[in-house]
N, C-alpha and C. Protein backbone atom coordinates (compact mmCIF):
# COMPACT_ATOMS: atom_id res chain seq x y z
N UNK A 1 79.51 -60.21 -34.93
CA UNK A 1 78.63 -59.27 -34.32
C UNK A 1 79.27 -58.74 -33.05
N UNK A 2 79.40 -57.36 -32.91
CA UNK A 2 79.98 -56.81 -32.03
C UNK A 2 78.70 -56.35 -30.41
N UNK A 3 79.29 -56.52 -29.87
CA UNK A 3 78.32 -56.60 -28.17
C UNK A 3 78.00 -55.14 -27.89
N UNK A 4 77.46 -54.15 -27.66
CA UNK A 4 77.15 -52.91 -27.04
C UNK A 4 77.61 -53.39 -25.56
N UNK A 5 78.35 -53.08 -25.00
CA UNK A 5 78.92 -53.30 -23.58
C UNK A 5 78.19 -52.07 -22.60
N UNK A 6 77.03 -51.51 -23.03
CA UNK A 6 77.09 -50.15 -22.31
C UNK A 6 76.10 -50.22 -21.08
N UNK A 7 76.21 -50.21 -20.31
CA UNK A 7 75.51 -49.98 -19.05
C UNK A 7 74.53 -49.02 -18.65
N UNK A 8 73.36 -49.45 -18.67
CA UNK A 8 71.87 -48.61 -18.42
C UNK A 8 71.48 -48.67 -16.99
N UNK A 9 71.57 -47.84 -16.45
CA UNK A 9 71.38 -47.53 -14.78
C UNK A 9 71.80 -46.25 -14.36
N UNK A 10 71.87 -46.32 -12.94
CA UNK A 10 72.41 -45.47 -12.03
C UNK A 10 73.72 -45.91 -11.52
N UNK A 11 74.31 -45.14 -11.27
CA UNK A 11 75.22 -45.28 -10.65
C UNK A 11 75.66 -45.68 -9.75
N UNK A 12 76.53 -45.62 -8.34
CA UNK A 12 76.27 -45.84 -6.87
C UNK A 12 76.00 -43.97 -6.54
N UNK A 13 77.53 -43.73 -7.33
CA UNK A 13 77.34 -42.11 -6.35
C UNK A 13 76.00 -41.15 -7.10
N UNK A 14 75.52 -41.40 -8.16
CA UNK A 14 73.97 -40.96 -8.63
C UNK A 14 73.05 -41.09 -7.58
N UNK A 15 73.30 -42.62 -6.96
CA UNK A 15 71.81 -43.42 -6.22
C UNK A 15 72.07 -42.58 -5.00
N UNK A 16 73.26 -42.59 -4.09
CA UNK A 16 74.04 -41.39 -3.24
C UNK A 16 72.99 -40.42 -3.28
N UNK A 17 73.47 -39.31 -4.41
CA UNK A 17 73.06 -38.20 -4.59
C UNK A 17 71.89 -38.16 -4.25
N UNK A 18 70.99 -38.45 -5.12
CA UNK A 18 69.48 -38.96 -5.22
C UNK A 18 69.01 -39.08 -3.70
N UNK A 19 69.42 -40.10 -3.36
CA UNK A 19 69.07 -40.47 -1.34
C UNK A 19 69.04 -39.24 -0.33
N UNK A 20 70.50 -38.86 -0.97
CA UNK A 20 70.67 -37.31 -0.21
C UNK A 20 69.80 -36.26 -0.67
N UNK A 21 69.63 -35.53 -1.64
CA UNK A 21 68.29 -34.57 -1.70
C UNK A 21 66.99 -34.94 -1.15
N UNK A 22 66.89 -36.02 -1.44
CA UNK A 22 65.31 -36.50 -0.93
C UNK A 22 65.38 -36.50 0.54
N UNK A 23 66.21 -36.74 1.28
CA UNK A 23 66.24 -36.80 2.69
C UNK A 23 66.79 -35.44 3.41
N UNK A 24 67.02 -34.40 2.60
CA UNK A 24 67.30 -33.24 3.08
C UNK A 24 65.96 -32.70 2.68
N UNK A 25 65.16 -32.73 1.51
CA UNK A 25 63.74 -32.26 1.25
C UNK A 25 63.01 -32.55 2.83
N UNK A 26 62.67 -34.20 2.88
CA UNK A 26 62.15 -34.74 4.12
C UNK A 26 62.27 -34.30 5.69
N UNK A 27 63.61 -33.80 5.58
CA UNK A 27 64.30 -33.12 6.97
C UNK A 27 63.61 -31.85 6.99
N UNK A 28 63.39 -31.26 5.80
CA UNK A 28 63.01 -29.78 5.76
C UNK A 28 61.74 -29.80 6.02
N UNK A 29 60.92 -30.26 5.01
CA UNK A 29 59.68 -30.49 5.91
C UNK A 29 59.50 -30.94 7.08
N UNK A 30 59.89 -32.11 7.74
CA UNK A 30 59.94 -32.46 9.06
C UNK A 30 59.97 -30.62 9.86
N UNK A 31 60.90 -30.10 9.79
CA UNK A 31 61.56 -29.23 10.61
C UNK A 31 59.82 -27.84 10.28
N UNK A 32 59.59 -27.89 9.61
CA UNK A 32 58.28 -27.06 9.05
C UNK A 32 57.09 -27.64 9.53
N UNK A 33 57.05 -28.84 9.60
CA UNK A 33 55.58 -29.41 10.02
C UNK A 33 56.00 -28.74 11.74
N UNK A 34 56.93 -29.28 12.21
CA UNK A 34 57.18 -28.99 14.07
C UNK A 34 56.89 -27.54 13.87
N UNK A 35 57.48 -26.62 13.75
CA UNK A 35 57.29 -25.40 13.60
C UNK A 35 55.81 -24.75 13.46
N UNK A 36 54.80 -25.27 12.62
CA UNK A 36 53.61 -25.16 11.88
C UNK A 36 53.15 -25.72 13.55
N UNK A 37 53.22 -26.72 13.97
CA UNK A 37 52.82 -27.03 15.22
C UNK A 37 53.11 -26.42 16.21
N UNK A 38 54.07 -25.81 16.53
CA UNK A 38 53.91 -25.10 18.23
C UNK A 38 53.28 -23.38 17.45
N UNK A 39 53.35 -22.93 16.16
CA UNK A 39 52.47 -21.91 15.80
C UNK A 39 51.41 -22.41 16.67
N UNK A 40 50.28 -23.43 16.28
CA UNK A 40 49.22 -23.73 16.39
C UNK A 40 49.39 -24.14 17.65
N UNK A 41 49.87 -24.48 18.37
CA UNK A 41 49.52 -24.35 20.06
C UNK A 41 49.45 -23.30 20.61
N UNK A 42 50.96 -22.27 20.30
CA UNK A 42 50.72 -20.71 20.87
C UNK A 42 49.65 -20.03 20.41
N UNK A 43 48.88 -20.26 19.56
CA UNK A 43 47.45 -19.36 18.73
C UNK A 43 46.53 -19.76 20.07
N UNK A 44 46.64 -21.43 19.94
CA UNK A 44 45.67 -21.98 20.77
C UNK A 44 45.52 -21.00 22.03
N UNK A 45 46.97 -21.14 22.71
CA UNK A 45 47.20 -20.40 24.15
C UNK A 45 46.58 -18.77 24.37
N UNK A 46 46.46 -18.26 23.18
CA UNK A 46 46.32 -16.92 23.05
C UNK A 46 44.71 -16.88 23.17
N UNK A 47 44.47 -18.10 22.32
CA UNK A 47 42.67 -18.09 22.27
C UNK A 47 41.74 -17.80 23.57
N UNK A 48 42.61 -19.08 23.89
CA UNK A 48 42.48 -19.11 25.58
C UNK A 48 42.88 -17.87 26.58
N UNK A 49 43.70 -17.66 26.07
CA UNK A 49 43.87 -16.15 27.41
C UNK A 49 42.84 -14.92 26.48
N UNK A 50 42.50 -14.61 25.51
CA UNK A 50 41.58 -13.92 25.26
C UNK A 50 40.02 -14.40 25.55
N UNK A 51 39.69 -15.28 25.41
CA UNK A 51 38.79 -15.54 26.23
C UNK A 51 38.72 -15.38 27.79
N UNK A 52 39.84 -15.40 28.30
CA UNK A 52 39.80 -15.85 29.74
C UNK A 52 39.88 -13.99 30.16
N UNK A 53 40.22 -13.34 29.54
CA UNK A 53 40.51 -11.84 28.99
C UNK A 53 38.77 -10.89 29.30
N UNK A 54 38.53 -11.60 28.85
CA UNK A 54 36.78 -11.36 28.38
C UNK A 54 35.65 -11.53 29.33
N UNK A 55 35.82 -13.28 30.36
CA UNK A 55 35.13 -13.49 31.01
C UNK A 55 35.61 -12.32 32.78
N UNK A 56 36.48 -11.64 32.45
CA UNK A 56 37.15 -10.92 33.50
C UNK A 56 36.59 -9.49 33.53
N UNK A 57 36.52 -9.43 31.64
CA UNK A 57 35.99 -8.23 31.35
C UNK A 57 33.90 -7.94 31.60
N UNK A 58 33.76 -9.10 31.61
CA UNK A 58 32.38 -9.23 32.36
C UNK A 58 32.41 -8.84 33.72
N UNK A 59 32.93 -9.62 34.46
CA UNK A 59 32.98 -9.28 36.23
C UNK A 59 33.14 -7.51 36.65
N UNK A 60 34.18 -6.83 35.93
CA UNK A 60 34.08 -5.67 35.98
C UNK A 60 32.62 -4.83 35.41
N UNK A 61 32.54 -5.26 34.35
CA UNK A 61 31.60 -4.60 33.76
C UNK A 61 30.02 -4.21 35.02
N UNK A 62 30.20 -5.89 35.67
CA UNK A 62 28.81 -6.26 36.64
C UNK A 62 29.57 -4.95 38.14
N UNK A 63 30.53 -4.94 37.98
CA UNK A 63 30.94 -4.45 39.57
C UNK A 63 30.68 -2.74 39.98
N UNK A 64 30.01 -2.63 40.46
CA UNK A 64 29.70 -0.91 40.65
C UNK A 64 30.52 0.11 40.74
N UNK A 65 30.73 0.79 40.08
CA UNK A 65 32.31 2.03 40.36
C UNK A 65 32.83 2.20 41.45
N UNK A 66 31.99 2.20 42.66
CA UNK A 66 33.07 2.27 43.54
C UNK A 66 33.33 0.84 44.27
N UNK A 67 32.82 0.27 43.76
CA UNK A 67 33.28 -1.04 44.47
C UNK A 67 34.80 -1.80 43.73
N UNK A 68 35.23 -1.30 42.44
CA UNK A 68 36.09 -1.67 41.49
C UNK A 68 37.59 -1.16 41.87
N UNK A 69 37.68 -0.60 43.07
CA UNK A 69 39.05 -0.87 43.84
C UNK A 69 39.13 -1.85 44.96
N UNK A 70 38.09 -2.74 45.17
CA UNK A 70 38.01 -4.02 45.75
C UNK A 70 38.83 -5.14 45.05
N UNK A 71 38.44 -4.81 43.27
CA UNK A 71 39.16 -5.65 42.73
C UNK A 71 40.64 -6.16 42.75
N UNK A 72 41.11 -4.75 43.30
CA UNK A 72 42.83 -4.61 42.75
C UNK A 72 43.73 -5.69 43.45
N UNK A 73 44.64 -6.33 42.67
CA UNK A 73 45.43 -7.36 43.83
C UNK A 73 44.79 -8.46 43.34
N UNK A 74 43.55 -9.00 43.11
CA UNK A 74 42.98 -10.06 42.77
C UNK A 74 43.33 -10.84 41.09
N UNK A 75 43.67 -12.15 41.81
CA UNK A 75 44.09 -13.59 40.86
C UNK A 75 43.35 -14.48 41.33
N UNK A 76 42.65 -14.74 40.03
CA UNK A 76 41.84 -16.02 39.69
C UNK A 76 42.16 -17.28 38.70
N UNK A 77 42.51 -18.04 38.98
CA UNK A 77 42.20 -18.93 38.33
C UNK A 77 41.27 -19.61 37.12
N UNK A 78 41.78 -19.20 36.28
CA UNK A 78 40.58 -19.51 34.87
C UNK A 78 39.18 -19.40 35.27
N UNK A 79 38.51 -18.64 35.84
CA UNK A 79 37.34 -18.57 36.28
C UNK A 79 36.68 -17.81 35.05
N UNK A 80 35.22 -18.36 35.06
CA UNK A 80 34.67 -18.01 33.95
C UNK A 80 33.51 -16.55 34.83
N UNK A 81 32.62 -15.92 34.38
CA UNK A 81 32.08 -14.22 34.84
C UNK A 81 31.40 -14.63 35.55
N UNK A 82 30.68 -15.88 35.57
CA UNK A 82 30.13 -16.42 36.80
C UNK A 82 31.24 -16.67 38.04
N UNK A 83 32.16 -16.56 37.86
CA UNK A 83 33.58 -17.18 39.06
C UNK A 83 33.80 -18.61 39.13
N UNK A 84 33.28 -19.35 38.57
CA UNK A 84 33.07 -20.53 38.01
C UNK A 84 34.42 -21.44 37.38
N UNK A 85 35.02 -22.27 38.06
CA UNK A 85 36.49 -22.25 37.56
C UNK A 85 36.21 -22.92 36.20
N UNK A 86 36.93 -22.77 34.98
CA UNK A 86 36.91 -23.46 33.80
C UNK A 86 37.93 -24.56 33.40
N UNK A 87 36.92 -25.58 33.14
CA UNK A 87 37.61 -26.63 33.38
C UNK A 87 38.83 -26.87 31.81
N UNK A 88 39.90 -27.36 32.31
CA UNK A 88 40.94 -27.09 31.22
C UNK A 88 41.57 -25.94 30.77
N UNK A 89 41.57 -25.27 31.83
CA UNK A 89 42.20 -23.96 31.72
C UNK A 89 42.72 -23.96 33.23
N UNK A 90 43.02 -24.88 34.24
CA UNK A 90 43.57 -24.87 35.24
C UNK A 90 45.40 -23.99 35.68
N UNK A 91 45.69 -23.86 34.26
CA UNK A 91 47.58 -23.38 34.11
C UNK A 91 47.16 -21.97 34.19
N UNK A 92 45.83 -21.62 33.84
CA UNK A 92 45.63 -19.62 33.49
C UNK A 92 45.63 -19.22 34.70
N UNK A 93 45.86 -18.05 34.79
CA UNK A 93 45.84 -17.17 35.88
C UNK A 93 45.33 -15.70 35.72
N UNK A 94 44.04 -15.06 35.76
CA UNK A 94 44.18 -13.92 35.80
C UNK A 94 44.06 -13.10 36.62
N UNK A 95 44.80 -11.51 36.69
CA UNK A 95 45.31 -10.75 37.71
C UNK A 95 44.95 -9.66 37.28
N UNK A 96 44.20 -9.13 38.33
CA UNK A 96 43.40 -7.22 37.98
C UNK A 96 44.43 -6.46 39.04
N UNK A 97 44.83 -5.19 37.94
CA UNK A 97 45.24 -4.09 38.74
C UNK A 97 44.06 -3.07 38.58
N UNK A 98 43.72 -2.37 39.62
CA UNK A 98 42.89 -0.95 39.55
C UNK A 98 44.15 0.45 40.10
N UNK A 99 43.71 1.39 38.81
CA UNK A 99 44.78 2.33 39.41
C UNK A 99 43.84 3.74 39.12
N UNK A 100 43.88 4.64 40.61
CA UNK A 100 42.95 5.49 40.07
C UNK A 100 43.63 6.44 39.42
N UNK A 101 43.11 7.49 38.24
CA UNK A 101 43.45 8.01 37.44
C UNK A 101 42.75 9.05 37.04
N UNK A 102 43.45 10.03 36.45
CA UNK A 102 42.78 11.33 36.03
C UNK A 102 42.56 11.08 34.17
N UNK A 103 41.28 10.88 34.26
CA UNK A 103 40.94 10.37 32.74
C UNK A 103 41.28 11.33 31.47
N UNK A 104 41.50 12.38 31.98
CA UNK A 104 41.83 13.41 30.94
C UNK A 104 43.29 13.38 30.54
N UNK A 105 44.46 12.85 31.30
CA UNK A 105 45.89 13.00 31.28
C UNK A 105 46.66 11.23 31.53
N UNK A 106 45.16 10.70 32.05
CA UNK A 106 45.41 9.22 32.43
C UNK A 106 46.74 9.37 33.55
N UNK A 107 47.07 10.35 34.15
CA UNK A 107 47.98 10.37 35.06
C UNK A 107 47.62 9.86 36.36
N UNK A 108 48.40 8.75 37.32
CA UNK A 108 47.85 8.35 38.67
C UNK A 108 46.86 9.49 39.39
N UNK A 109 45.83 9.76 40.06
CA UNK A 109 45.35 10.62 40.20
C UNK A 109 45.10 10.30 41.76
N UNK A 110 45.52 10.86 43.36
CA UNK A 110 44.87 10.18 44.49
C UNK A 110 43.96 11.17 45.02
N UNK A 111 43.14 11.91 44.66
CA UNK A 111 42.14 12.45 45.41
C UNK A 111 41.53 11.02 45.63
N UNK A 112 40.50 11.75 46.45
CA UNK A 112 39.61 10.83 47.68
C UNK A 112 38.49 10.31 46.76
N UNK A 113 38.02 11.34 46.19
CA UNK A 113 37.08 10.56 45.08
C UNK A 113 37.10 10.72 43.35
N UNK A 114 37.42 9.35 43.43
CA UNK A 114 38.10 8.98 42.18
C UNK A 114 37.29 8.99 40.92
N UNK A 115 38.01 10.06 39.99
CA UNK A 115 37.11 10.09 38.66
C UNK A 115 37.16 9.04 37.77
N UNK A 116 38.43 8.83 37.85
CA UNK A 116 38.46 7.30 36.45
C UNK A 116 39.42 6.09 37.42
N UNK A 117 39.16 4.92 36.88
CA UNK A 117 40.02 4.00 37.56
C UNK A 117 40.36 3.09 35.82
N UNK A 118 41.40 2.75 35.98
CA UNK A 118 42.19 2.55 35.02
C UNK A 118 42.12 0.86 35.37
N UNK A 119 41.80 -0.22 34.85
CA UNK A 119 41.90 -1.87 35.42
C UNK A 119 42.78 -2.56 34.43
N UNK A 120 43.50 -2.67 35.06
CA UNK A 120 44.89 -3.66 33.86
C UNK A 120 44.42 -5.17 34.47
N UNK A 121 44.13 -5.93 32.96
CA UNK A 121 43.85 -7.67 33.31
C UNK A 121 44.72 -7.89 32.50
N UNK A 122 45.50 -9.05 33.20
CA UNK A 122 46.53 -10.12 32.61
C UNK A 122 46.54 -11.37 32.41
N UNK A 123 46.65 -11.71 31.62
CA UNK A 123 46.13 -13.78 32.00
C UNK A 123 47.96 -14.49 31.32
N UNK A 124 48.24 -14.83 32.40
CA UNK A 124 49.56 -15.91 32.12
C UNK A 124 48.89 -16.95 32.44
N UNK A 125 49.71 -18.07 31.80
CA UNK A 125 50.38 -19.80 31.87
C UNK A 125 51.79 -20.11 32.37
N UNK A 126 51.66 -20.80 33.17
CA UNK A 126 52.17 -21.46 33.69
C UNK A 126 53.77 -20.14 34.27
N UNK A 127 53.74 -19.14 34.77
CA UNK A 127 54.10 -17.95 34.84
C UNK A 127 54.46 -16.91 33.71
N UNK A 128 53.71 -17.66 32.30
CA UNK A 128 54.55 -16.74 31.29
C UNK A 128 52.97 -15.59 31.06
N UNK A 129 53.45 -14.54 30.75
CA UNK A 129 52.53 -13.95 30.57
C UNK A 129 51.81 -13.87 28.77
N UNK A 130 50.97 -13.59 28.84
CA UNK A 130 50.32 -14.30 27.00
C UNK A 130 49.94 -13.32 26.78
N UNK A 131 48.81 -12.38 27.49
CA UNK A 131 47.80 -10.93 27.26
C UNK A 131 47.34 -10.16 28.16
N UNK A 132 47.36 -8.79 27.43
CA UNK A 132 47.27 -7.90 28.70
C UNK A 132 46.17 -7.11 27.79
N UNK A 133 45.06 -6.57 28.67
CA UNK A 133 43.99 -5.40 28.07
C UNK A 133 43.91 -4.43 29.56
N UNK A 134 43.27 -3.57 29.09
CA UNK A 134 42.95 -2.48 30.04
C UNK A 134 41.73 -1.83 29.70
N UNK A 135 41.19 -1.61 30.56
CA UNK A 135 39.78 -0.72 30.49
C UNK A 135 39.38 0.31 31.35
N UNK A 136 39.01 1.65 31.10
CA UNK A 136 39.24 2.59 31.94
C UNK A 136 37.64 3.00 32.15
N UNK A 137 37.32 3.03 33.36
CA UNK A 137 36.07 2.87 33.62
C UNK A 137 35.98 4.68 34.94
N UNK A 138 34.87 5.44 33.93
CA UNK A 138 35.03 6.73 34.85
C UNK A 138 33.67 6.76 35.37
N UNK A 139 33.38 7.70 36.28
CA UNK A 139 32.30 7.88 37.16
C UNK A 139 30.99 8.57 36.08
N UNK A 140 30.31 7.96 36.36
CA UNK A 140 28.96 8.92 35.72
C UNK A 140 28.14 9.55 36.44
């Protein structure tokens, strides 16, 4: 009776191979999950400066036309429309420009009494800037 000598397995450089794809798969995902994660923090950050966007866009809204070049120059601190600082949002910063303006051409406009005023709000972290809106608010 003759023996079948034949060998049923893997190899070494098969088992090799094998180790290596699977751990380049693993690397790849690894490298996709991190990625998928600072997405989802910068969304976060954005959430937050649009909100913080909003509670700014209240304060103007409350402020009387001509009192809304008082604003200009002014940085707050995550403050919510009450002025109210918000807690966990201590890194935000937002900053109103008022620029008066001729609403028809939106060109700087300096007569004495101002038809439109133009308010640029910005909200950065930690000095980076995240969002900018503007709202142009004219005399009635």
């Amino acid at each position: 009776m003759r023996m079948n000598n034949r060998n049923k397995g893997f190899t070494l450089i098969e088992t090799v191979i094998a180790i290596a794809v699977v751990a380049f798969g693993i690397t790849g995902m690894m490298f996709a999950m991190a990625a998928g994660t600072r997405v989802n923090e910068y969304s976060g950050e954005l959430e937050d400066a649009t909100y913080l966007l909003e509670q700014v866009g209240v304060i103007i809204d409350d402020t009387e036309f001509d009192s809304l070049p008082a604003l200009d120059g002014d940085v707050y601190n995550a403050i919510d429309s009450n002025g109210n600082t918000i807690a966990g949002l201590e890194n935000f910063t937002q900053s109103v420009t008022v620029t008066q303006v001729n609403p028809l051409t939106m060109a700087v406009d300096t007569n004495a009494t101002a038809p439109a005023y133009l308010i640029t709000v910005t909200v950065s972290e930690a000095d980076q800037q995240l969002s900018t809106v503007q709202w142009l608010k004219v005399r009635k």
